[in-house]
N, C-alpha and C. Protein backbone atom coordinates (compact mmCIF):
# COMPACT_ATOMS: atom_id res chain seq x y z
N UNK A 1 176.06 51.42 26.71
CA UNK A 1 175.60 52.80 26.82
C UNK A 1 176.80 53.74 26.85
N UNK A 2 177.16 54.76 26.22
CA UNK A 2 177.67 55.77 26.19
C UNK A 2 177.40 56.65 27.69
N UNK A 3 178.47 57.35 27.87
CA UNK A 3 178.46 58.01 28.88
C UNK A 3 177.22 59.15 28.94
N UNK A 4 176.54 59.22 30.49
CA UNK A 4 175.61 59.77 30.45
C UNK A 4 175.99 60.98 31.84
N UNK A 5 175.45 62.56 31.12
CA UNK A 5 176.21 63.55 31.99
C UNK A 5 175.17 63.70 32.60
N UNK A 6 175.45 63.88 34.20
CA UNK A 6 174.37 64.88 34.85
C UNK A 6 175.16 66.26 36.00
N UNK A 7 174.71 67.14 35.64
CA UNK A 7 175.07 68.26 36.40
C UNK A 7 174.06 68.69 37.01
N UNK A 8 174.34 69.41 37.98
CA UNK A 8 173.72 69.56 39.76
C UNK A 8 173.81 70.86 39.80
N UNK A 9 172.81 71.30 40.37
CA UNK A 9 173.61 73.07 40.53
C UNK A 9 172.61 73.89 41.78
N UNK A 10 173.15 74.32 43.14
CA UNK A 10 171.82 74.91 43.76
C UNK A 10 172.62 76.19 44.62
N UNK A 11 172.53 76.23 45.37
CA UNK A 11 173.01 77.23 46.59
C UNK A 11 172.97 76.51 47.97
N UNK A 12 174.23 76.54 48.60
CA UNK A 12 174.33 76.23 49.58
C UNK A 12 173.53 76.04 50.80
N UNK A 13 173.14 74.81 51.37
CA UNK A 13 172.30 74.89 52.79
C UNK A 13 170.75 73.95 51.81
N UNK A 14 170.79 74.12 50.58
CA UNK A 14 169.16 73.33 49.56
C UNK A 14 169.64 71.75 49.75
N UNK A 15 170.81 71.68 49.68
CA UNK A 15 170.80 69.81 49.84
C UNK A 15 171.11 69.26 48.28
N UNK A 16 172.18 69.89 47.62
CA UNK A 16 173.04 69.09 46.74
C UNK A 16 173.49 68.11 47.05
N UNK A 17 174.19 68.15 48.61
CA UNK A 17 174.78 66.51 48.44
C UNK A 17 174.07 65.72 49.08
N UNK A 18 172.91 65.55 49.52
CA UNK A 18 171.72 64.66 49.31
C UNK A 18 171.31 64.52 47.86
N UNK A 19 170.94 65.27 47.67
CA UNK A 19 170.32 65.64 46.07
C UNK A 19 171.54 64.32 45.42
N UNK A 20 172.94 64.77 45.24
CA UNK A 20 174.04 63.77 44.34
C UNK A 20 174.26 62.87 44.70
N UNK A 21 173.91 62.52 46.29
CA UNK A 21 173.91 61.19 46.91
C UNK A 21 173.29 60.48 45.90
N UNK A 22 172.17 60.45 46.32
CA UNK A 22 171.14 59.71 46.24
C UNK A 22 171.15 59.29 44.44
N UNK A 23 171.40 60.16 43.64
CA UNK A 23 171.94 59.87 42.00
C UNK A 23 172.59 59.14 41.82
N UNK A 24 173.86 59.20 42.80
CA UNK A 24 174.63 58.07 42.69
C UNK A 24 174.60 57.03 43.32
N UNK A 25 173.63 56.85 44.39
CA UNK A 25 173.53 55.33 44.45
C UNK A 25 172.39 54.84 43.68
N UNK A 26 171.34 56.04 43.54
CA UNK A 26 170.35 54.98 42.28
C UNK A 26 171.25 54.13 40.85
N UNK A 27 171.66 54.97 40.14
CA UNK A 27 172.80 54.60 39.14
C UNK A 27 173.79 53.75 39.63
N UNK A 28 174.27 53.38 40.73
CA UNK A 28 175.00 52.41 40.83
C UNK A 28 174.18 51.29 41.07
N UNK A 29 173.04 51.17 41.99
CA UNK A 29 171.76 49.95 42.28
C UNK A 29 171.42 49.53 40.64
N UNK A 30 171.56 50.80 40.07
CA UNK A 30 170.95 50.39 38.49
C UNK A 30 172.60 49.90 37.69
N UNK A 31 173.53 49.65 37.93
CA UNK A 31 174.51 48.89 37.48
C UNK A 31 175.63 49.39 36.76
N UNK A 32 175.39 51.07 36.87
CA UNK A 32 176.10 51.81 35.84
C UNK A 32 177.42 51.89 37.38
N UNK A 33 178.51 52.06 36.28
CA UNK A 33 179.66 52.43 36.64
C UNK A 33 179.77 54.35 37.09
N UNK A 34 179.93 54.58 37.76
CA UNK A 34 179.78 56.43 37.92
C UNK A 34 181.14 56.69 38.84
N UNK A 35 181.06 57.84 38.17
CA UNK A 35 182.47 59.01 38.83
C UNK A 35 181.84 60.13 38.80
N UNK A 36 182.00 61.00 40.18
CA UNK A 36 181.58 62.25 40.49
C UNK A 36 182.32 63.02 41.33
N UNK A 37 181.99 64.10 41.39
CA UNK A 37 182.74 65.45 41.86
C UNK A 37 181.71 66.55 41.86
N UNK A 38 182.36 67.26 43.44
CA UNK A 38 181.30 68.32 43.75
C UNK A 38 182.19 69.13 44.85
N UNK A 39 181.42 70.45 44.30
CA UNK A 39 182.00 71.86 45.29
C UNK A 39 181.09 71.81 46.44
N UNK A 40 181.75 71.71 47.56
CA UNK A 40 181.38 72.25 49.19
C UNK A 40 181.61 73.19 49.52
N UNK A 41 182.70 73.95 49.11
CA UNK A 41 183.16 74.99 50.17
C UNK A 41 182.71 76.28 50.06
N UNK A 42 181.72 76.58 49.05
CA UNK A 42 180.41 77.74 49.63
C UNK A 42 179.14 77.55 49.91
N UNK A 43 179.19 76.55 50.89
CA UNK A 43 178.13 75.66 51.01
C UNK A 43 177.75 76.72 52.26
N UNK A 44 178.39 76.85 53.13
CA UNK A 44 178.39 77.84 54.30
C UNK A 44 178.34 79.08 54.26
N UNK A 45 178.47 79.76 53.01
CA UNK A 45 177.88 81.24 52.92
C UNK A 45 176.76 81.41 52.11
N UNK A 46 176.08 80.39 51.74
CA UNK A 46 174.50 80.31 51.04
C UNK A 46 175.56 80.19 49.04
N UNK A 47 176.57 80.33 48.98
CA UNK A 47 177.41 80.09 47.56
C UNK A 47 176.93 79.22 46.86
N UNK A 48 177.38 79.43 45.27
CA UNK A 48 177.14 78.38 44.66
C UNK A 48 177.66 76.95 44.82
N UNK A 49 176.77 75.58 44.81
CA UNK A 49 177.29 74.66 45.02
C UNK A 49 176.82 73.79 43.96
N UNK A 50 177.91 73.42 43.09
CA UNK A 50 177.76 71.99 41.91
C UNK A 50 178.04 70.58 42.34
N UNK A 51 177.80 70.11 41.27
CA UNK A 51 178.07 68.86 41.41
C UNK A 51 178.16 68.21 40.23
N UNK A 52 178.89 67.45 39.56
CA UNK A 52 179.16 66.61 38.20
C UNK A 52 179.23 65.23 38.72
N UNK A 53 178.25 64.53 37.95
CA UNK A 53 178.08 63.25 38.10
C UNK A 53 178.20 62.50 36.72
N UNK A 54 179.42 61.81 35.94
CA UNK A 54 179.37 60.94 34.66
C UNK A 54 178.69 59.44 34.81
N UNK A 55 178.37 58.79 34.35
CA UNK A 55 177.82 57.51 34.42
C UNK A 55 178.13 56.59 33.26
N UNK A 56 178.11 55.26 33.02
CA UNK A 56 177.90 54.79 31.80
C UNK A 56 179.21 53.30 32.04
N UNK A 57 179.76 53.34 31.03
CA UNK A 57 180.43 51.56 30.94
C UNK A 57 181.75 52.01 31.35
N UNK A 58 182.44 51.50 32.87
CA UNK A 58 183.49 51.92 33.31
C UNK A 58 184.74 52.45 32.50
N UNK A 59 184.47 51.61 31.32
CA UNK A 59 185.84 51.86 30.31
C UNK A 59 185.96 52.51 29.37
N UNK A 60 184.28 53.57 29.58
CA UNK A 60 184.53 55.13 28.83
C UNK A 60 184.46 55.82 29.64
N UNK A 61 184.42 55.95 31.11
CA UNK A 61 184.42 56.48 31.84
C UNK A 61 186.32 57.26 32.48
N UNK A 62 186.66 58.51 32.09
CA UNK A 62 188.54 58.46 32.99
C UNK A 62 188.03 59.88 33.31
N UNK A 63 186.84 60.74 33.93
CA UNK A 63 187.16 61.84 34.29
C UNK A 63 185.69 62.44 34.88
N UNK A 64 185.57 62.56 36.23
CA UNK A 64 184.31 63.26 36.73
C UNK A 64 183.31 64.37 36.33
N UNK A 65 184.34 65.38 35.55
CA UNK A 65 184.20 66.46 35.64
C UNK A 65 183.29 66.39 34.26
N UNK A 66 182.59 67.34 34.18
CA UNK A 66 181.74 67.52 32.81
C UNK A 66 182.17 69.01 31.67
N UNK A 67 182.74 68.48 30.75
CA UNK A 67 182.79 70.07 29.93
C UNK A 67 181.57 70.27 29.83
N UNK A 68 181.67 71.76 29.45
CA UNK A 68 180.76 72.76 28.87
C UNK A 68 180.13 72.19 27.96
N UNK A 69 178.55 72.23 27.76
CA UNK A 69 178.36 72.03 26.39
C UNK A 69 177.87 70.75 26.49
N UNK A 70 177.97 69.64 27.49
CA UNK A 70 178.30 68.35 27.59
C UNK A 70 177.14 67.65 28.45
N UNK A 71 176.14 68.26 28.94
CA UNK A 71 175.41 67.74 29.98
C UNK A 71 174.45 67.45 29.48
N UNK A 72 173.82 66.04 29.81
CA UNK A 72 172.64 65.61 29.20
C UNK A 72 171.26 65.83 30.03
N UNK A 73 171.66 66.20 30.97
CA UNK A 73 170.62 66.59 32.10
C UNK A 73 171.09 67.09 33.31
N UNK A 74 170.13 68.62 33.37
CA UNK A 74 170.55 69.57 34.40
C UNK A 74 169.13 69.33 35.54
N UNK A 75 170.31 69.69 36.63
CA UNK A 75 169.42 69.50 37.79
C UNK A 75 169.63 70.48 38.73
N UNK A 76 168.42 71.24 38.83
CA UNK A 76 168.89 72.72 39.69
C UNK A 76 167.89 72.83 40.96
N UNK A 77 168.19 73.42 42.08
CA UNK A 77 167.45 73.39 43.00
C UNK A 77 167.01 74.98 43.04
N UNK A 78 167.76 76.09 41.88
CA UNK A 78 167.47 77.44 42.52
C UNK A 78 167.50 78.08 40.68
N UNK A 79 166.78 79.13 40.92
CA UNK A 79 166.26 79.30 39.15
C UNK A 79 167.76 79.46 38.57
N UNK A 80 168.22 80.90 39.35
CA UNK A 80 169.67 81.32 38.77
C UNK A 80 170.53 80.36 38.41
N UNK A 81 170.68 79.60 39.53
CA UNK A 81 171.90 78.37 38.80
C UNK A 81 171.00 77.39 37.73
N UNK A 82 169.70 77.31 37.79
CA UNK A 82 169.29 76.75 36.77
C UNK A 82 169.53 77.16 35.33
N UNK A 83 169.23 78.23 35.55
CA UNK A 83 169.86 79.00 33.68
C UNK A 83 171.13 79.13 33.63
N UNK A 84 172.29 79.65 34.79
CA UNK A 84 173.41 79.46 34.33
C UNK A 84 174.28 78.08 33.71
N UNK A 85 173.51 76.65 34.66
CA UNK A 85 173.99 75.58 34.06
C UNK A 85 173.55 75.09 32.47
N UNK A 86 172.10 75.55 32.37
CA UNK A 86 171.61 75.38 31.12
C UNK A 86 172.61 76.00 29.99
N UNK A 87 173.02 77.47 29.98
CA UNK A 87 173.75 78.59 29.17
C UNK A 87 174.70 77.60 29.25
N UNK A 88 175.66 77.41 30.31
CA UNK A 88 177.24 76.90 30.46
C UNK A 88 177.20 75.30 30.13
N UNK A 89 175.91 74.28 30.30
CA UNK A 89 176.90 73.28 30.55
C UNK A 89 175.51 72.02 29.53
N UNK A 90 174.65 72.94 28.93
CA UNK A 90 173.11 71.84 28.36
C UNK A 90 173.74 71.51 27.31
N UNK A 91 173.42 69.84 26.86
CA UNK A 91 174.47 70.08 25.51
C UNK A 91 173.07 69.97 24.76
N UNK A 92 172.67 70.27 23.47
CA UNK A 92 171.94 70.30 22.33
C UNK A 92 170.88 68.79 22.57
N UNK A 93 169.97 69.15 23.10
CA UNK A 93 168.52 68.38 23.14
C UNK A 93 169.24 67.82 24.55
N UNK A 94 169.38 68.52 25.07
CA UNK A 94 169.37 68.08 26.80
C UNK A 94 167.85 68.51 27.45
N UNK A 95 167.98 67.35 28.92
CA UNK A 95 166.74 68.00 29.44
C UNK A 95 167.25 68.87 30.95
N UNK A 96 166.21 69.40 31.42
CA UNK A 96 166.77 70.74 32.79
C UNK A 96 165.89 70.25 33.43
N UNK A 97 165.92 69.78 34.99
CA UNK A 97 164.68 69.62 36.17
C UNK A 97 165.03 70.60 36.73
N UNK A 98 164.05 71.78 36.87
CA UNK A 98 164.90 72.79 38.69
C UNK A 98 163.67 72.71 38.97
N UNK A 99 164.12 73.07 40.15
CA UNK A 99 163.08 73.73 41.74
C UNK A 99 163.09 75.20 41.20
N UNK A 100 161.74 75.94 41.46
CA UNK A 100 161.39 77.10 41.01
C UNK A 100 161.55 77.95 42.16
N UNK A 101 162.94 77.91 43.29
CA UNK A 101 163.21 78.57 43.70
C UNK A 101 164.23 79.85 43.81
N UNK A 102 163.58 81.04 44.44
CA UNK A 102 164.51 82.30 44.11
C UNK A 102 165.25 82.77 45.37
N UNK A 103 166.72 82.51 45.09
CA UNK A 103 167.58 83.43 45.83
C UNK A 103 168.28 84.38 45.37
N UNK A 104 168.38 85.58 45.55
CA UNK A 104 168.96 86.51 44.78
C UNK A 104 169.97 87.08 45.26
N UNK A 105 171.25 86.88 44.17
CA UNK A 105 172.68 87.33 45.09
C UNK A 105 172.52 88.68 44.40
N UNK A 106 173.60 89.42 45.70
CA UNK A 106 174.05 90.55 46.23
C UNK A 106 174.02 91.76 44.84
N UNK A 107 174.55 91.25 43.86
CA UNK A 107 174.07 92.02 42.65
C UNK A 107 173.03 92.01 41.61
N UNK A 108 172.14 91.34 42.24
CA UNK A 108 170.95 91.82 41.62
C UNK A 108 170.12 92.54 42.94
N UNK A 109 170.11 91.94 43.85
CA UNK A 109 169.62 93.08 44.36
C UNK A 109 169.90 94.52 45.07
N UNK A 110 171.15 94.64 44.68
CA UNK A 110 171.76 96.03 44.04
C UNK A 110 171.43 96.66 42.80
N UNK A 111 170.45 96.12 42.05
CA UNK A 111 170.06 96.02 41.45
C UNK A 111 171.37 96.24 40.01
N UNK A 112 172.33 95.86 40.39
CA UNK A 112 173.70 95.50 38.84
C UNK A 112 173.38 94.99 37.84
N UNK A 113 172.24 93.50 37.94
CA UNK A 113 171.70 92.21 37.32
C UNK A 113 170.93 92.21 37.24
N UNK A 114 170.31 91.71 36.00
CA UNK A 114 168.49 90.94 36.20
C UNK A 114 168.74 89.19 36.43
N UNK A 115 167.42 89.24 37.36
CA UNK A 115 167.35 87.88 38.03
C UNK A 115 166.56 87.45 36.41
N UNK A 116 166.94 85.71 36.49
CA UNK A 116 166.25 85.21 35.20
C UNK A 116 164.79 85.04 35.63
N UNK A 117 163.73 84.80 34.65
CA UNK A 117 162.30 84.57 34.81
C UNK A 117 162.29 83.19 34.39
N UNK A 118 161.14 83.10 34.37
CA UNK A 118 160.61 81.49 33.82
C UNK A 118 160.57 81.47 31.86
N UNK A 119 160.74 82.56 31.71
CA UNK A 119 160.73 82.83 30.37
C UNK A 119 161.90 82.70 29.67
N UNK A 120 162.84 83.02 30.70
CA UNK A 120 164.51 83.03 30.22
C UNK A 120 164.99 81.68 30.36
N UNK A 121 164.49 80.91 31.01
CA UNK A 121 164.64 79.85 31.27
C UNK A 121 164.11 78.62 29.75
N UNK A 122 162.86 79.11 29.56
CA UNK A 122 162.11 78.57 28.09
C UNK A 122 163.14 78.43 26.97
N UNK A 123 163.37 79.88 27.31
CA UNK A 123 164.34 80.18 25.96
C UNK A 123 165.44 79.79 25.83
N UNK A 124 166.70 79.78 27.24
CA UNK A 124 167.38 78.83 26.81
C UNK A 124 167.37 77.72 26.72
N UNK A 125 166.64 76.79 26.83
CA UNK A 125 166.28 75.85 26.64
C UNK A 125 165.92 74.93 25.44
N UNK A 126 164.51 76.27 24.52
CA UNK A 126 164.42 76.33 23.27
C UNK A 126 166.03 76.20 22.41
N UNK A 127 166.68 77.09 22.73
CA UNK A 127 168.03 77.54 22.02
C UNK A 127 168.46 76.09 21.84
N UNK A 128 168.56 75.29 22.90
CA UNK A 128 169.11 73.68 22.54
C UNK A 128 168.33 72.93 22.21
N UNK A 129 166.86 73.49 22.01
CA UNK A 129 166.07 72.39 21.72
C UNK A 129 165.87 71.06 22.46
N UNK A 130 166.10 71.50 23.77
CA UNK A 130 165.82 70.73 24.73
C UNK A 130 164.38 71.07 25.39
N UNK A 131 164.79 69.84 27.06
CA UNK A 131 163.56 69.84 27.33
C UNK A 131 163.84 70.46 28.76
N UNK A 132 162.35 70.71 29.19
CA UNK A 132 162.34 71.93 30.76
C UNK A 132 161.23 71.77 31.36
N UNK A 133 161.69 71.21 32.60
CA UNK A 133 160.69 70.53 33.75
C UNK A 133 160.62 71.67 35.33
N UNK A 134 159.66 72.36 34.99
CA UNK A 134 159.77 73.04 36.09
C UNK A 134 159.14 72.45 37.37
N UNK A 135 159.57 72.61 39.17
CA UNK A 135 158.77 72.20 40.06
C UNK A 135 158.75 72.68 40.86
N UNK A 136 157.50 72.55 41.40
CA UNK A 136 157.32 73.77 42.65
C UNK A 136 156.13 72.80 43.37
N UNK A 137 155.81 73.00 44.22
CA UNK A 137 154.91 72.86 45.11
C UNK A 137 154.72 73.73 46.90
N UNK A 138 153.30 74.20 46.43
CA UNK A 138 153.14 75.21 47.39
C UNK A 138 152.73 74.56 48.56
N UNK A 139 153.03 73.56 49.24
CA UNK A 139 152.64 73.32 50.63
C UNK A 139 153.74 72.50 51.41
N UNK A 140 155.31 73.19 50.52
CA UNK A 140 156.08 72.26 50.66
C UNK A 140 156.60 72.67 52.31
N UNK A 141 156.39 71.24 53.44
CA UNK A 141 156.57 71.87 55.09
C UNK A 141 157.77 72.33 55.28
N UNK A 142 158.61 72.07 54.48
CA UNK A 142 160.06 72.60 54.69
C UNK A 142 161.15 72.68 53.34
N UNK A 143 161.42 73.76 53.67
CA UNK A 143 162.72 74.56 52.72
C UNK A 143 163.61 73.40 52.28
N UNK A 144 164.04 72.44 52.85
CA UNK A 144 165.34 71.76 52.55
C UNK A 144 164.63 70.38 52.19
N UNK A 145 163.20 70.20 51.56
CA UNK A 145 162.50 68.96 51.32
C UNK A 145 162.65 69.66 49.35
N UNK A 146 163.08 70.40 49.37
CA UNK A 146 162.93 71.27 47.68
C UNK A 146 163.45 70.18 46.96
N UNK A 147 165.02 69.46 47.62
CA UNK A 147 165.89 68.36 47.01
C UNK A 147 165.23 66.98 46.58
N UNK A 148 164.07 66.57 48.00
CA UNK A 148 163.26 65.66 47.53
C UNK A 148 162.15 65.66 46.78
N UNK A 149 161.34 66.64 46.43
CA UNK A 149 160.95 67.16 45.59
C UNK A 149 161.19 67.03 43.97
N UNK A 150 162.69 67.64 43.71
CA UNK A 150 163.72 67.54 42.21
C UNK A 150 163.40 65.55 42.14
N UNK A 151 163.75 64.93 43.36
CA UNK A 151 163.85 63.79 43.21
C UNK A 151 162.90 62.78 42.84
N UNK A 152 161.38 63.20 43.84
CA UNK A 152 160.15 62.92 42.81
C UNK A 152 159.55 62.95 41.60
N UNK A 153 160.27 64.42 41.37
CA UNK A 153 159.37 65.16 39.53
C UNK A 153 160.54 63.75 38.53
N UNK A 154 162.09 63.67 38.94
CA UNK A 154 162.99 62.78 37.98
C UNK A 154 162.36 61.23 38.29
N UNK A 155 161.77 61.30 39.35
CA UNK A 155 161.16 59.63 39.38
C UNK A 155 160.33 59.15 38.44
N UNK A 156 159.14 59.75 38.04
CA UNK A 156 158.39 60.26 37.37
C UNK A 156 158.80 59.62 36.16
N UNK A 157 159.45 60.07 35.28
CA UNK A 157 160.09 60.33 34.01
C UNK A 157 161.67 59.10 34.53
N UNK A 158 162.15 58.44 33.29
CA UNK A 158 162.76 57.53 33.28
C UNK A 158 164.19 58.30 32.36
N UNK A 159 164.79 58.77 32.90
CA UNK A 159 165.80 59.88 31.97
C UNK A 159 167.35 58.77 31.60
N UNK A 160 167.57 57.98 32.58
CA UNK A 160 168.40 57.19 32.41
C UNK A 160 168.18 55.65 32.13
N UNK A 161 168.03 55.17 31.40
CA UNK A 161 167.36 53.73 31.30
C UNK A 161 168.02 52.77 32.53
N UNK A 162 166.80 52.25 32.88
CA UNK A 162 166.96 51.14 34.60
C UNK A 162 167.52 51.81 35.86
N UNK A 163 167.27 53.45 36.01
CA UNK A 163 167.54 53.89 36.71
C UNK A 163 165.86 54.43 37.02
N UNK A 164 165.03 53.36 38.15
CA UNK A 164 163.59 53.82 37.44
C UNK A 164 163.03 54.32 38.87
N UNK A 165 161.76 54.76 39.08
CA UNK A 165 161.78 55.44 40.18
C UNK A 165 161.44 54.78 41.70
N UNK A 166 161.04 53.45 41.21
CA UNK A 166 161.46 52.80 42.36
C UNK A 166 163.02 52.89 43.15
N UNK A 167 164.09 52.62 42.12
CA UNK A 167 165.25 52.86 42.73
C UNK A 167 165.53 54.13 43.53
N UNK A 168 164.90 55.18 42.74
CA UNK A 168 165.28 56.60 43.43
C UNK A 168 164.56 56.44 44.86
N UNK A 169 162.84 56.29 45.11
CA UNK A 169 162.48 56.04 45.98
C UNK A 169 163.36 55.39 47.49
N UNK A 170 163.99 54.35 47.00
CA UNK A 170 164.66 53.47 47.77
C UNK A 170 166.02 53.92 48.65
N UNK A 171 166.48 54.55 47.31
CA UNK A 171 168.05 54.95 47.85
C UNK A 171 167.57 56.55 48.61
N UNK A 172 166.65 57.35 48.34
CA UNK A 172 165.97 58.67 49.32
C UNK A 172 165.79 57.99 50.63
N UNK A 173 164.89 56.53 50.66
CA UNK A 173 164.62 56.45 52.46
C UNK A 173 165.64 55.94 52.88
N UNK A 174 166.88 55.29 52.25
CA UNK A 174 168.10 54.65 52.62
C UNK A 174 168.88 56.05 53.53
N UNK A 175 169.04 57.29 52.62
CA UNK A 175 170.31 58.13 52.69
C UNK A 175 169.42 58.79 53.69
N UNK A 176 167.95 59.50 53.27
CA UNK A 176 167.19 60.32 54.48
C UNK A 176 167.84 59.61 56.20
N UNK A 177 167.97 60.95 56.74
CA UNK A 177 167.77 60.91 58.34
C UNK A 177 166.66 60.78 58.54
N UNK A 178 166.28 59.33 59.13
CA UNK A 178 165.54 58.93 60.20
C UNK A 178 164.02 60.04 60.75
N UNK A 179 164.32 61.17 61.43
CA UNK A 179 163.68 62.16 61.42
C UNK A 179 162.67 62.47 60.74
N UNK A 180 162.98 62.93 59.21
CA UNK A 180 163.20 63.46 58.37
C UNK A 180 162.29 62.31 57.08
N UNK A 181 162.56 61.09 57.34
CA UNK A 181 161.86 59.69 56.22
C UNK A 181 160.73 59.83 55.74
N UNK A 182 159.70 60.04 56.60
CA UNK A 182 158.33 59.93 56.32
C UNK A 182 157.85 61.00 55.52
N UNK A 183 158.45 62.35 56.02
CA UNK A 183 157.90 63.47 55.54
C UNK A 183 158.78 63.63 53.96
N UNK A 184 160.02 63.36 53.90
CA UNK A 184 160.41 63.11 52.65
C UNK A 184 159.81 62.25 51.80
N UNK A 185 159.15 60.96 52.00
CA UNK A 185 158.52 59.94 51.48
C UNK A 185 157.05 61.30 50.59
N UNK A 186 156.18 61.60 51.99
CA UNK A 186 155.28 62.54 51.22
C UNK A 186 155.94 63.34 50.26
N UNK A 187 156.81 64.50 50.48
CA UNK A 187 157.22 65.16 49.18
C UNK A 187 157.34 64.22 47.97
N UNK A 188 157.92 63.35 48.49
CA UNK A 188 158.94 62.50 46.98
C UNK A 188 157.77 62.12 46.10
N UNK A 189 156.30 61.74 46.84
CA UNK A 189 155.18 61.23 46.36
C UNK A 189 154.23 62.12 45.39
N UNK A 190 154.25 63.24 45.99
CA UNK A 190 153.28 64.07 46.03
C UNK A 190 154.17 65.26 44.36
N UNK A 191 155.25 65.27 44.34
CA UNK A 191 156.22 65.45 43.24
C UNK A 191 155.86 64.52 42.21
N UNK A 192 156.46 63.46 42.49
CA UNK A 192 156.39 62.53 41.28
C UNK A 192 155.02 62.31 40.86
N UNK A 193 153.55 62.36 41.51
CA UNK A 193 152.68 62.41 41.02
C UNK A 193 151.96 63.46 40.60
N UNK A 194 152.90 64.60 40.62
CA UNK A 194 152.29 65.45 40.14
C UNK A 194 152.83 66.54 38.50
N UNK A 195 153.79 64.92 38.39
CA UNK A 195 154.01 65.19 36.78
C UNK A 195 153.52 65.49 35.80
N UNK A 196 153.56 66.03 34.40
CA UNK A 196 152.43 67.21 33.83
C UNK A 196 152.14 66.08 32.55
């Protein structure tokens, strides 16, 4: 297998590095070799926070980071960074999972910016002739379950071959806090079965 890109993209405090955890140990349970890299440090002012995850046969693998242009699948927890990673980083017939959630920085609602729609989102998308998985669910008990959520709708759908959603399942109740297991288990369920 050729190297397979995935980029991450949400706002600080949604649970990217749960969210990239858990990617990377499904993909490693599933046998692939992976190198990744991810921004923390505006994790604490609600900032943007990425994450680049490469995958594939260790010995095409020498660099975490993902160019532009290069991503075979985007994964967003918040609309805005969803279209900006799509614009910056979808390469031509890539697919996009986000969470259909809205936070709106400081210049748009100064109104400087327009926030993207679900329409802007279509379209860039269309533009690569890719594909666009939107998810939402309205009874979700908590804000920071959005991550397990992204993780159900990708269970669903088999985007990486033998990376299947049993594995994802597995490595979510592994990394989940204790606390936190059961009620993630429902989201993760209630997501993935409610694929279109």
């Amino acid at each position: 297998m050729k190297s397979y890109n995935i980029f991450m993209s949400g706002v600080g405090g949604q649970g990217i590095g749960l969210l990239g955890e858990v990617m990377i140990q499904s993909c490693l349970a599933a046998g692939y070799a992976v190198l990744g890299v991810d921004t923390h440090g505006l994790a604490q002012r609600g900032g943007v926070v990425v994450s680049h995850l490469r995958i594939g046969n260790r010995e095409k693998l020498f660099t975490p980071r993902i160019t532009p242009g290069e991503a075979d699948l985007i994964i967003s927890l918040e609309r805005l960074e969803a279209y900006r990673a799509i614009v910056n980083y979808m390469r031509d017939g890539g697919t996009a999972i986000y969470y259909d959630a809205e936070q709106q920085p400081i210049h748009v609602r100064m109104g400087i910016s327009n926030y993207p729609d679900t329409t802007d989102l279509e379209q860039a998308v269309a533009d690569r002739h890719g594909k666009l998985e939107r998810v939402y669910i309205d009874d979700l008990p908590d804000v920071r379950m959005q991550n397990t959520a992204v993780l159900g709708r990708i269970a669903s759908f088999e985007l990486v071959e033998g990376v299947t959603g049993d594995i994802i399942r597995e490595q979510l109740l592994e990394i989940s806090p204790g606390a936190s297991r059961e009620a993630n288990l429902r989201v993760f369920e209630q997501a993935s079965a409610a694929r279109a």
